[in-house]
C-alpha atoms as a PDB file:
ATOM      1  CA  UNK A   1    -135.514 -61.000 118.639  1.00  0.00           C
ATOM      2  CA  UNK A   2    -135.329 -57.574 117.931  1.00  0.00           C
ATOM      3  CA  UNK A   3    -132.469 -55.427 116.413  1.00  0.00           C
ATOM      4  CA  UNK A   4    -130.401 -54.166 119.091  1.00  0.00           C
ATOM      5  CA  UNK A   5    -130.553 -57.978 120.695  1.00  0.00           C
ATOM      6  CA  UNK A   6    -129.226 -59.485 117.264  1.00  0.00           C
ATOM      7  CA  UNK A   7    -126.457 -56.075 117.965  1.00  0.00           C
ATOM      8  CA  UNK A   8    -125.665 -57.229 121.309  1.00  0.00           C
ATOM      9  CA  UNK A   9    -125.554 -60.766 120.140  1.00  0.00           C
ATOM     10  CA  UNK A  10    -123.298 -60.439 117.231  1.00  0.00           C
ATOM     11  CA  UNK A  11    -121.852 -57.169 116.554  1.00  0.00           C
ATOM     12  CA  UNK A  12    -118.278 -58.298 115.962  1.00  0.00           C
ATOM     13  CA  UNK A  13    -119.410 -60.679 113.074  1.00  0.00           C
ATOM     14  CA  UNK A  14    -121.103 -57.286 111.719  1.00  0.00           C
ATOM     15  CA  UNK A  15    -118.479 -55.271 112.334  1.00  0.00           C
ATOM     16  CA  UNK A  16    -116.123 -57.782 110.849  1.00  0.00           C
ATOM     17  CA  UNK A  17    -118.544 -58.049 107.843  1.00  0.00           C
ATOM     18  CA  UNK A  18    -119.006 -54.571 107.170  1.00  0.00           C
ATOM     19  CA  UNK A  19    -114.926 -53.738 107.668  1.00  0.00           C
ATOM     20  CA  UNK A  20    -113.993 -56.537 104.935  1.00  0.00           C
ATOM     21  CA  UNK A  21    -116.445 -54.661 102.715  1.00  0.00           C
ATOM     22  CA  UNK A  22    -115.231 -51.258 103.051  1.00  0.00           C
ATOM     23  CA  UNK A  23    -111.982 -52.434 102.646  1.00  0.00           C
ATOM     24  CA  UNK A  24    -113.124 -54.354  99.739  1.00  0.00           C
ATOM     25  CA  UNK A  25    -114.477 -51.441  97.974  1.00  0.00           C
ATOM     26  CA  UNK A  26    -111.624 -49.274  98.439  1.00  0.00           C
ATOM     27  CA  UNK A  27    -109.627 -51.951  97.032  1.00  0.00           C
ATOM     28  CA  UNK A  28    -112.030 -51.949  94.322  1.00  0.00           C
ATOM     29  CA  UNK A  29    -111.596 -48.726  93.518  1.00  0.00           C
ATOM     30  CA  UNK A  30    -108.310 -48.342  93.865  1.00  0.00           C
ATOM     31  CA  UNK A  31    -107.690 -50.871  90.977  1.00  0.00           C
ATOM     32  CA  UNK A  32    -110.156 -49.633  89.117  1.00  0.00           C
ATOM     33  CA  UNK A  33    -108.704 -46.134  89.075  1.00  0.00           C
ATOM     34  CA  UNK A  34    -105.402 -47.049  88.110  1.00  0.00           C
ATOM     35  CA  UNK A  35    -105.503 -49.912  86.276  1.00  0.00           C
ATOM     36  CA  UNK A  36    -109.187 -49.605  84.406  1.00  0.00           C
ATOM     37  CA  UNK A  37    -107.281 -48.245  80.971  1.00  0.00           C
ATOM     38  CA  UNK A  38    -104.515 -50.717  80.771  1.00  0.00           C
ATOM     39  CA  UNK A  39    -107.527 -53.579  81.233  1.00  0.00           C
ATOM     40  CA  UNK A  40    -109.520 -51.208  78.429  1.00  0.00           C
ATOM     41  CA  UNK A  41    -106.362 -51.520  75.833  1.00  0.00           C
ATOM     42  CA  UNK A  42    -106.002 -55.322  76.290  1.00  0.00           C
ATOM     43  CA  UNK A  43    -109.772 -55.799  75.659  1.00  0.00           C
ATOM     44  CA  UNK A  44    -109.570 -53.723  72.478  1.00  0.00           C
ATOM     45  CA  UNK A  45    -106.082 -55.500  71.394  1.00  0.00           C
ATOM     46  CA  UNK A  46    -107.491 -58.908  72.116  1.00  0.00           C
ATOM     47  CA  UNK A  47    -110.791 -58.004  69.920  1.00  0.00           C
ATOM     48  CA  UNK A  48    -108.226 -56.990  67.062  1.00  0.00           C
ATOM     49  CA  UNK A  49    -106.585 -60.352  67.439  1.00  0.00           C
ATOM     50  CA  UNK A  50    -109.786 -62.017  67.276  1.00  0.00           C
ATOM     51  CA  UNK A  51    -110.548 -59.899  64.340  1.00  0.00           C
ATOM     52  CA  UNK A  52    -107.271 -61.007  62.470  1.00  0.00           C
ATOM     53  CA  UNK A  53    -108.200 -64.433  63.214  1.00  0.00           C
ATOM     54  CA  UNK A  54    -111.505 -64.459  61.073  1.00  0.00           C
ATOM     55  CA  UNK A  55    -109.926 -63.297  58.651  1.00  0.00           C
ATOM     56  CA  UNK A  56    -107.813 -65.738  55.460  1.00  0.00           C
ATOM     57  CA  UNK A  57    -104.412 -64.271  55.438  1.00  0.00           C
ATOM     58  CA  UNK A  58    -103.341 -66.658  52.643  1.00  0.00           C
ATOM     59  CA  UNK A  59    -105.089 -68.310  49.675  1.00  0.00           C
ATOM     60  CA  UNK A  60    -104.002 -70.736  47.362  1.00  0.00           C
ATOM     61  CA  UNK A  61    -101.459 -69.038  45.395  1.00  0.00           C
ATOM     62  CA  UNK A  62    -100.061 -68.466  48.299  1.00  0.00           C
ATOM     63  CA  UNK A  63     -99.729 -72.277  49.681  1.00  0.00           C
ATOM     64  CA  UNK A  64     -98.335 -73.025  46.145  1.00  0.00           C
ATOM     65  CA  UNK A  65     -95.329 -70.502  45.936  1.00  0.00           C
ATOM     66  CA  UNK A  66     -94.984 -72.271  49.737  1.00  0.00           C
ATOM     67  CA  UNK A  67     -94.827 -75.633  48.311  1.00  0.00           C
ATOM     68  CA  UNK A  68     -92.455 -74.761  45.076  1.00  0.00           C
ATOM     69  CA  UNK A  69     -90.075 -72.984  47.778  1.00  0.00           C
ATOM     70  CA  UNK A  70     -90.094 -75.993  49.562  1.00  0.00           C
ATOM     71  CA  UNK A  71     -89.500 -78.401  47.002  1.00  0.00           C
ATOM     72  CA  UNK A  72     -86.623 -76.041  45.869  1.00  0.00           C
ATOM     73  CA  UNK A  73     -85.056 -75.880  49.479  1.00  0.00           C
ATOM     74  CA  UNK A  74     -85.409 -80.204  49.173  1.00  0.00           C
ATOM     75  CA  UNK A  75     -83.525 -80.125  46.205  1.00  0.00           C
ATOM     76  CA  UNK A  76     -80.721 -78.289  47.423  1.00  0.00           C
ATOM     77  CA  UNK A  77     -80.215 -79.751  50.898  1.00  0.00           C
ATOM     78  CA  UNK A  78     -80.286 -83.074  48.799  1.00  0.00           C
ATOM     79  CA  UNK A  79     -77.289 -81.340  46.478  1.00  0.00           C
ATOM     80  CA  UNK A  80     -75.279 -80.184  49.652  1.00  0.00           C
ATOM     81  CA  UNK A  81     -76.249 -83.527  51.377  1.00  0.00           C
ATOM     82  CA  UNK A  82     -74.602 -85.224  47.960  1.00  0.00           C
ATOM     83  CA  UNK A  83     -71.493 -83.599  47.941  1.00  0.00           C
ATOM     84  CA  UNK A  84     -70.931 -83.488  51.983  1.00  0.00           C
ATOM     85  CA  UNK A  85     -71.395 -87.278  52.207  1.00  0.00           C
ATOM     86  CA  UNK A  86     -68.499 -89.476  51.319  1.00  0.00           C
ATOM     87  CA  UNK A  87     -69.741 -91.644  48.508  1.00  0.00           C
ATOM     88  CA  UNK A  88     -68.205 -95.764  48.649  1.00  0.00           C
ATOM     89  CA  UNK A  89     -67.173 -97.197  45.462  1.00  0.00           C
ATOM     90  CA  UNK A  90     -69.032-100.993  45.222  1.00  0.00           C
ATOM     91  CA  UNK A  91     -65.839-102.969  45.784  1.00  0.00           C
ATOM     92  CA  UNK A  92     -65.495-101.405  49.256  1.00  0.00           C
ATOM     93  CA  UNK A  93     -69.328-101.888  50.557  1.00  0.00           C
ATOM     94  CA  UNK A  94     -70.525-104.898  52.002  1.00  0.00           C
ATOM     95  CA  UNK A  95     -72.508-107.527  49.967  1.00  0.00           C
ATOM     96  CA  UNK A  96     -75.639-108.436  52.282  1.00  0.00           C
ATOM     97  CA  UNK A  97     -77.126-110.706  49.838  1.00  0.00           C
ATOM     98  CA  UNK A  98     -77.985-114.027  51.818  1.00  0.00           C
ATOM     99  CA  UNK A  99     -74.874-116.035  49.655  1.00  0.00           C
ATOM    100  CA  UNK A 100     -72.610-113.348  50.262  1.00  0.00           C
ATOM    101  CA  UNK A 101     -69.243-114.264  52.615  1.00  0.00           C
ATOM    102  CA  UNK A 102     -69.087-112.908  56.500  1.00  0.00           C
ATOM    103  CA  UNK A 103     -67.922-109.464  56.682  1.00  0.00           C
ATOM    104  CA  UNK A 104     -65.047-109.677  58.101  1.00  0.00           C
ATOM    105  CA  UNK A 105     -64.077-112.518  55.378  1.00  0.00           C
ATOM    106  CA  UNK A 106     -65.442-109.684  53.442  1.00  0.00           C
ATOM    107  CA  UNK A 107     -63.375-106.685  55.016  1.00  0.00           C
ATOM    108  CA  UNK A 108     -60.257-109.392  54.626  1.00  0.00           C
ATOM    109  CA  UNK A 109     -60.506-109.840  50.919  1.00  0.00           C
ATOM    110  CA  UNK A 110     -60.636-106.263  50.066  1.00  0.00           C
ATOM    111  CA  UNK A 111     -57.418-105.339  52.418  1.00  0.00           C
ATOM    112  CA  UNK A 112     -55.985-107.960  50.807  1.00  0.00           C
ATOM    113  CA  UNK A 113     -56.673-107.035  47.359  1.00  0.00           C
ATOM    114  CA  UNK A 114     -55.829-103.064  47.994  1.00  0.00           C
ATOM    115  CA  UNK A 115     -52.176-104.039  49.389  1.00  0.00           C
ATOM    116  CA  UNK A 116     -51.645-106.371  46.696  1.00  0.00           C
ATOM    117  CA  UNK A 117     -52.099-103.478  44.078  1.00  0.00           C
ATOM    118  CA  UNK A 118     -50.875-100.375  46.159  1.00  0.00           C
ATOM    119  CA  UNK A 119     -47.335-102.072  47.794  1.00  0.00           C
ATOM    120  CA  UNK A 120     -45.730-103.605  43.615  1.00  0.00           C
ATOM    121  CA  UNK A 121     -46.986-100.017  42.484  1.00  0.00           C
ATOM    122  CA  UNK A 122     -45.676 -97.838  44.515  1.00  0.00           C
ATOM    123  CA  UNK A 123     -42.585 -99.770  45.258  1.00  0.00           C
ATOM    124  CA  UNK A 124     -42.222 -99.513  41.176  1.00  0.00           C
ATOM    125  CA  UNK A 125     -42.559 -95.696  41.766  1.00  0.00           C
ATOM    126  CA  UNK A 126     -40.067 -95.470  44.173  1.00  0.00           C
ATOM    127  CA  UNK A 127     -42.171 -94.569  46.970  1.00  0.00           C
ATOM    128  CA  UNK A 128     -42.213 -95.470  50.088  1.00  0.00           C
ATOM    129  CA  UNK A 129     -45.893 -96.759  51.672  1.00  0.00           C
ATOM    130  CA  UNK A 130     -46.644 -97.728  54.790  1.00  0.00           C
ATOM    131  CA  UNK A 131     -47.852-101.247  54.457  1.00  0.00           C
ATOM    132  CA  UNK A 132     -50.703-101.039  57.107  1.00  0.00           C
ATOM    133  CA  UNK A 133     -52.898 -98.890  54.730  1.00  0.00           C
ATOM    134  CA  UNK A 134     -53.888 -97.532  58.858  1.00  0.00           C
ATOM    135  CA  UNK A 135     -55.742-100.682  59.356  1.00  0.00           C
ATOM    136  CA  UNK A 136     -56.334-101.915  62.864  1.00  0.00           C
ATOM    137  CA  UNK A 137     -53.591-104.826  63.374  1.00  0.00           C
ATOM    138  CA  UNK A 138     -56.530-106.985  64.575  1.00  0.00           C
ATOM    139  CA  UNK A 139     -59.389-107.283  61.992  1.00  0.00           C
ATOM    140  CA  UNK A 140     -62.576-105.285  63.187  1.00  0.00           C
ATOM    141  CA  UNK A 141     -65.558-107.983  64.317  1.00  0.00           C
ATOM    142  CA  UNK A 142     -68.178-105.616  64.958  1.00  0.00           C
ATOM    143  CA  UNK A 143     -70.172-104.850  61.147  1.00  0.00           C
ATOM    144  CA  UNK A 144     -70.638-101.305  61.616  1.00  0.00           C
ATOM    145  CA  UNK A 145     -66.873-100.985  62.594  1.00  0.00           C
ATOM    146  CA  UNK A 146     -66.157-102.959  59.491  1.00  0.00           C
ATOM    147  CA  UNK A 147     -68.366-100.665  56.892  1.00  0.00           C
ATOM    148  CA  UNK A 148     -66.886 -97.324  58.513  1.00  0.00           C
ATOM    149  CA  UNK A 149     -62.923 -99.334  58.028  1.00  0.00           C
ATOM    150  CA  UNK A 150     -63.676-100.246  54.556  1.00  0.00           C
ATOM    151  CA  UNK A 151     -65.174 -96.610  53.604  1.00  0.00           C
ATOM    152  CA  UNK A 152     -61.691 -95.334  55.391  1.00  0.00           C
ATOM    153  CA  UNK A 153     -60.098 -98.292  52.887  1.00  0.00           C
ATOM    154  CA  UNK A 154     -61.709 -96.664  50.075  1.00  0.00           C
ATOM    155  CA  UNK A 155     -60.209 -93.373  50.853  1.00  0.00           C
ATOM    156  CA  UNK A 156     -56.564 -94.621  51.798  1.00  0.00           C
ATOM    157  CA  UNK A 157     -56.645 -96.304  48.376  1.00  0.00           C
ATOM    158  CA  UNK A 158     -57.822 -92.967  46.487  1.00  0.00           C
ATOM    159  CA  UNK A 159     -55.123 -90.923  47.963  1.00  0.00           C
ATOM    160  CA  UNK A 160     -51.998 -92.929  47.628  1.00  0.00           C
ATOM    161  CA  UNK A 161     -53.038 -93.828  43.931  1.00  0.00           C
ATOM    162  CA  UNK A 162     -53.311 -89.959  44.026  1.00  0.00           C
ATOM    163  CA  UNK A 163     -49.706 -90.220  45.416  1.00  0.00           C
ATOM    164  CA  UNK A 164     -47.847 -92.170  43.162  1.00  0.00           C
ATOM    165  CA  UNK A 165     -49.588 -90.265  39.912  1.00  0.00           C
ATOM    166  CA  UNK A 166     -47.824 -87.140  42.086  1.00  0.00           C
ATOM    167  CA  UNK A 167     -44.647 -88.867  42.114  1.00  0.00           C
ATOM    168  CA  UNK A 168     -44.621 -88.560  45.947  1.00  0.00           C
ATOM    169  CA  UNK A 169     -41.316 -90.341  47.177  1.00  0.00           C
ATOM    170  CA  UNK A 170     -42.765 -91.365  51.346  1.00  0.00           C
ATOM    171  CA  UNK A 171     -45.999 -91.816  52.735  1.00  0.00           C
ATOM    172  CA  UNK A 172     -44.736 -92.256  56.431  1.00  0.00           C
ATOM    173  CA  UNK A 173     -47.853 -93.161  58.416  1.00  0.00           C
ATOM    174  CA  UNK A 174     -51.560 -93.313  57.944  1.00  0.00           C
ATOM    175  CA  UNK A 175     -53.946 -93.332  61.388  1.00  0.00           C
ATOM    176  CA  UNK A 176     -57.563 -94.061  60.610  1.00  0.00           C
ATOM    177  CA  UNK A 177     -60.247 -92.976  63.530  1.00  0.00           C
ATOM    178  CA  UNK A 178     -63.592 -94.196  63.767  1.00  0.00           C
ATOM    179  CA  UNK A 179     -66.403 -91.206  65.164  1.00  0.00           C
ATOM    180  CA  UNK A 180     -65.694 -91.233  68.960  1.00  0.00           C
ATOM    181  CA  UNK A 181     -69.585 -92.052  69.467  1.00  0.00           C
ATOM    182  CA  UNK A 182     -70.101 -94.717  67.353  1.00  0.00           C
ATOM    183  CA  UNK A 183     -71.497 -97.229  69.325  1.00  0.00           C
ATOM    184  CA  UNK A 184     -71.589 -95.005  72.302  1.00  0.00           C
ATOM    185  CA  UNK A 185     -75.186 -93.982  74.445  1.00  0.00           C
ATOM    186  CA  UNK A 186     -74.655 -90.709  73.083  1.00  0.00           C
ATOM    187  CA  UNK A 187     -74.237 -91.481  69.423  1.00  0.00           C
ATOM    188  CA  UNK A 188     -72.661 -89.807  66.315  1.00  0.00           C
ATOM    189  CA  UNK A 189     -75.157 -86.832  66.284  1.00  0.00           C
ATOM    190  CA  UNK A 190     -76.232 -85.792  62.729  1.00  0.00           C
ATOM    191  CA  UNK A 191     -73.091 -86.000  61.332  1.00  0.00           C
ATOM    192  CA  UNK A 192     -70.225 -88.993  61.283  1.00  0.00           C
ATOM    193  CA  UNK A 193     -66.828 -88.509  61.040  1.00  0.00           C
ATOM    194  CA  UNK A 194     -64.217 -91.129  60.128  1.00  0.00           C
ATOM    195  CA  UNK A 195     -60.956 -88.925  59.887  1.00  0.00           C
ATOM    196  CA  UNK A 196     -58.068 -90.358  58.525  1.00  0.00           C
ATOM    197  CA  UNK A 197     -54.489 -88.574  58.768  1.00  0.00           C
ATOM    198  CA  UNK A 198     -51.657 -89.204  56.720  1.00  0.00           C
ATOM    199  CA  UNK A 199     -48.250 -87.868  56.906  1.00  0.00           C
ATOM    200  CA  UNK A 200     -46.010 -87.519  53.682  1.00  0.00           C
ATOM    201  CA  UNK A 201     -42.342 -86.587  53.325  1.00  0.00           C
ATOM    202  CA  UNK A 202     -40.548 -85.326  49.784  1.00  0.00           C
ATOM    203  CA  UNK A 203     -39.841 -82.856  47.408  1.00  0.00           C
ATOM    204  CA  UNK A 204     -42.232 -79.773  48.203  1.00  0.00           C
ATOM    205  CA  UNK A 205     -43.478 -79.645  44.458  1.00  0.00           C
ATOM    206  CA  UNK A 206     -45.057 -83.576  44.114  1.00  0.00           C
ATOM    207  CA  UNK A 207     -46.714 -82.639  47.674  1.00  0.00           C
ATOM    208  CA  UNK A 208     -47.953 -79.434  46.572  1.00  0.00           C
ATOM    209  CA  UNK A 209     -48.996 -81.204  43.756  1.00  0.00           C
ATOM    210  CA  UNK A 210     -50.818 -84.296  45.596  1.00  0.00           C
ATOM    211  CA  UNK A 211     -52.800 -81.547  47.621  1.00  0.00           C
ATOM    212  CA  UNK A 212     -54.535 -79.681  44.330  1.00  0.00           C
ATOM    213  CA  UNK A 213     -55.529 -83.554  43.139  1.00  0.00           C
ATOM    214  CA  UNK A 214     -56.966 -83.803  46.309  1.00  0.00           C
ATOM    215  CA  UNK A 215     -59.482 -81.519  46.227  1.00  0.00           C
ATOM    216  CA  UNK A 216     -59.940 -82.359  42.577  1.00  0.00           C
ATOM    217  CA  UNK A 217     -60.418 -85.896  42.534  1.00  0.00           C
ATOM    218  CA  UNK A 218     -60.845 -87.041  39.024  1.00  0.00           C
ATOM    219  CA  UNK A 219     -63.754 -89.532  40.309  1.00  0.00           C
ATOM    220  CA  UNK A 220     -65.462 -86.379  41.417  1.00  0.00           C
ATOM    221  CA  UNK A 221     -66.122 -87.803  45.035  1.00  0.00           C
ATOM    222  CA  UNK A 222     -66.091 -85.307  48.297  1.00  0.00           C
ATOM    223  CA  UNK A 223     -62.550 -85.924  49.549  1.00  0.00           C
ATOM    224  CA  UNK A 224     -63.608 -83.129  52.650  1.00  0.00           C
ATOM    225  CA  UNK A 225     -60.090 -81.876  54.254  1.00  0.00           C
ATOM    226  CA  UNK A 226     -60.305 -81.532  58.115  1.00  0.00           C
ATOM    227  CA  UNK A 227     -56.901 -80.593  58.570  1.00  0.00           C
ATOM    228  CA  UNK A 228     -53.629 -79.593  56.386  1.00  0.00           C
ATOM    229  CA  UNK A 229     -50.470 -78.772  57.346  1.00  0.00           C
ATOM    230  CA  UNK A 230     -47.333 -78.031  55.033  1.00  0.00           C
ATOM    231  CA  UNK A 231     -43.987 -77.856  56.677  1.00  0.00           C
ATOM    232  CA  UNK A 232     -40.357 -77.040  55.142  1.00  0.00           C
ATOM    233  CA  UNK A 233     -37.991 -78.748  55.871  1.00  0.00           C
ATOM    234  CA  UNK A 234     -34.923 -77.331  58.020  1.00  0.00           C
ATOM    235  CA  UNK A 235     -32.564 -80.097  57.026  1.00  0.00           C
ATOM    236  CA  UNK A 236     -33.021 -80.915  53.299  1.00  0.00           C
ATOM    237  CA  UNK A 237     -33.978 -77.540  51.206  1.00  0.00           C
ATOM    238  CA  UNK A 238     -36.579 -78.206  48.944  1.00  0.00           C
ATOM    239  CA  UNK A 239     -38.078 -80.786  50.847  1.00  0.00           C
ATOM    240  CA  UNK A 240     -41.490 -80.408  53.149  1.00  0.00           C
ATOM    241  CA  UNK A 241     -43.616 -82.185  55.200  1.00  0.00           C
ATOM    242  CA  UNK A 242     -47.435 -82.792  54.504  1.00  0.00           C
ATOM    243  CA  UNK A 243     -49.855 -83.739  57.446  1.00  0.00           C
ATOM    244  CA  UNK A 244     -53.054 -84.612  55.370  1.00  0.00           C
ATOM    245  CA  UNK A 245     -56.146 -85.236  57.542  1.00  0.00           C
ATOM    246  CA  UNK A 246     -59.172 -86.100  55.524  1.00  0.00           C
ATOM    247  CA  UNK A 247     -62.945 -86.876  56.506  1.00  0.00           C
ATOM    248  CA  UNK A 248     -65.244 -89.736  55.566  1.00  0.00           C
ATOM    249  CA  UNK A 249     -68.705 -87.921  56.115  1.00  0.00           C
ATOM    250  CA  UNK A 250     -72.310 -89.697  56.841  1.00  0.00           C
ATOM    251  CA  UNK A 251     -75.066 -87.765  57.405  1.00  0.00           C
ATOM    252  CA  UNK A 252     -77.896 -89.349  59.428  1.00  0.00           C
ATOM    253  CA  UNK A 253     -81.695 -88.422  60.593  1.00  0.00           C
ATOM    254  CA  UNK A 254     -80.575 -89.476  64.295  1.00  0.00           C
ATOM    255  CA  UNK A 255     -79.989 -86.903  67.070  1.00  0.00           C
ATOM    256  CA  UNK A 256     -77.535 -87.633  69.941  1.00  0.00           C
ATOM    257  CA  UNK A 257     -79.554 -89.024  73.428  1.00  0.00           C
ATOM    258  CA  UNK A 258     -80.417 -86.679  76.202  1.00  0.00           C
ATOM    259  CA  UNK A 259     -79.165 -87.723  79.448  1.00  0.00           C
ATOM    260  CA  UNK A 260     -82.139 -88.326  81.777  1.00  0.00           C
END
């Protein structure tokens, strides 16, 4: 077969052919023209990473003052941790030992012991408590629910002995609150909150009083305020309300679950 019958034969596929290569090269070129120094200055900026790379950017001086920071930065988030986190006298933790009692025969003998000592006192010091302490009137079952009661226990009984050494004359009403996600799919987060909220009624002075012991506990333990509020009264001059609304802290290494 000679040329012009392979022509006749197929000249579209050739002409097809040779248009997509034209077209091709112009392409080419067109890129190449106006994009050939941006290409150029990546090249060169990628060698200069590359270049970087080989090289040590830190020796060991280096990784120690990185390690001493560190152990610094430990030390401190353990202080902050310290003072955030509620700390539990003994008498109100639970004994796990294998002879110790259930907890809530556990939970039951410290409520019981608390009133016993808080109701002869302050009725002595003429003030008047409210006998629930903000205790659930049914006795918690579930143990985590008992531990987080019992740490709100230990704070009820700080702040009322707090109370009568303030010659406070009412403590109205105490509400304790467990963290809304304890127990929940969601979870407490990082940080737990058991608030409890009580409400006190007297002479201005013994609440004003009561609030500076507060935040100076002579025990030294992080009483954390989440809420304060001081009202006059309108009635009775010289006389105030105090809504008191402290927080039992814990700080945990958990992190609320994502929803799927």
């Amino acid at each position: 077969m000679d040329l012009n019958d392979y022509w006749q034969e197929n000249k579209r596929f050739v002409t097809t052919v040779a248009s997509g290569a034209v077209v091709f090269l112009i392409a080419h070129m067109v890129l190449d023209g106006n994009y050939s120094g941006e290409i150029s200055a990546q090249n060169k900026r990628r060698a200069g990473y590359e270049n970087d790379l080989r090289q040590v950017l830190f020796d060991t001086s280096d990784l120690s003052t990185a390690e001493s920071e560190n152990e610094n930065l430990r030390g401190a988030v353990d202080q902050l941790s310290a003072q955030a986190q509620f700390q539990t006298r003994p008498r109100f933790r639970l004994d796990r030992s294998p002879a110790a009692p259930s907890p809530g025969s556990q939970y039951l003998r410290t409520l019981t012991a608390v009133r016993d000592d808080l109701i002869p006192r302050s009725n002595r010091n003429n003030m008047r408590l409210d006998a629930e302490l903000g205790m659930p009137s049914f006795s918690p079952t579930r143990e985590d629910h008992i531990e987080r009661y019992l740490e709100a226990l230990d704070v009820v009984d700080t702040v009322v002995n707090l109370a009568i050494e303030s010659n406070v004359r009412r403590l109205d009403k105490i509400d304790v609150k467990l963290d809304p996600g304890l127990g929940t799919r969601q979870g407490v987060g990082r940080i737990e909150h058991t608030k409890i909220k009580f409400t006190f009624e007297g002479p201005s002075l013994p609440l004003a009083r009561l609030l500076g012991r507060v935040q100076r506990p002579p025990d030294e333990r992080a009483l954390l305020v989440d809420d304060v509020e001081f009202i006059a009264s309108r009635s009775k001059p010289g006389e105030a309300r105090l809504d008191l609304t402290l927080t039992a802290t814990r700080l945990t290494e958990e992190t609320p679950e994502e929803d799927n």
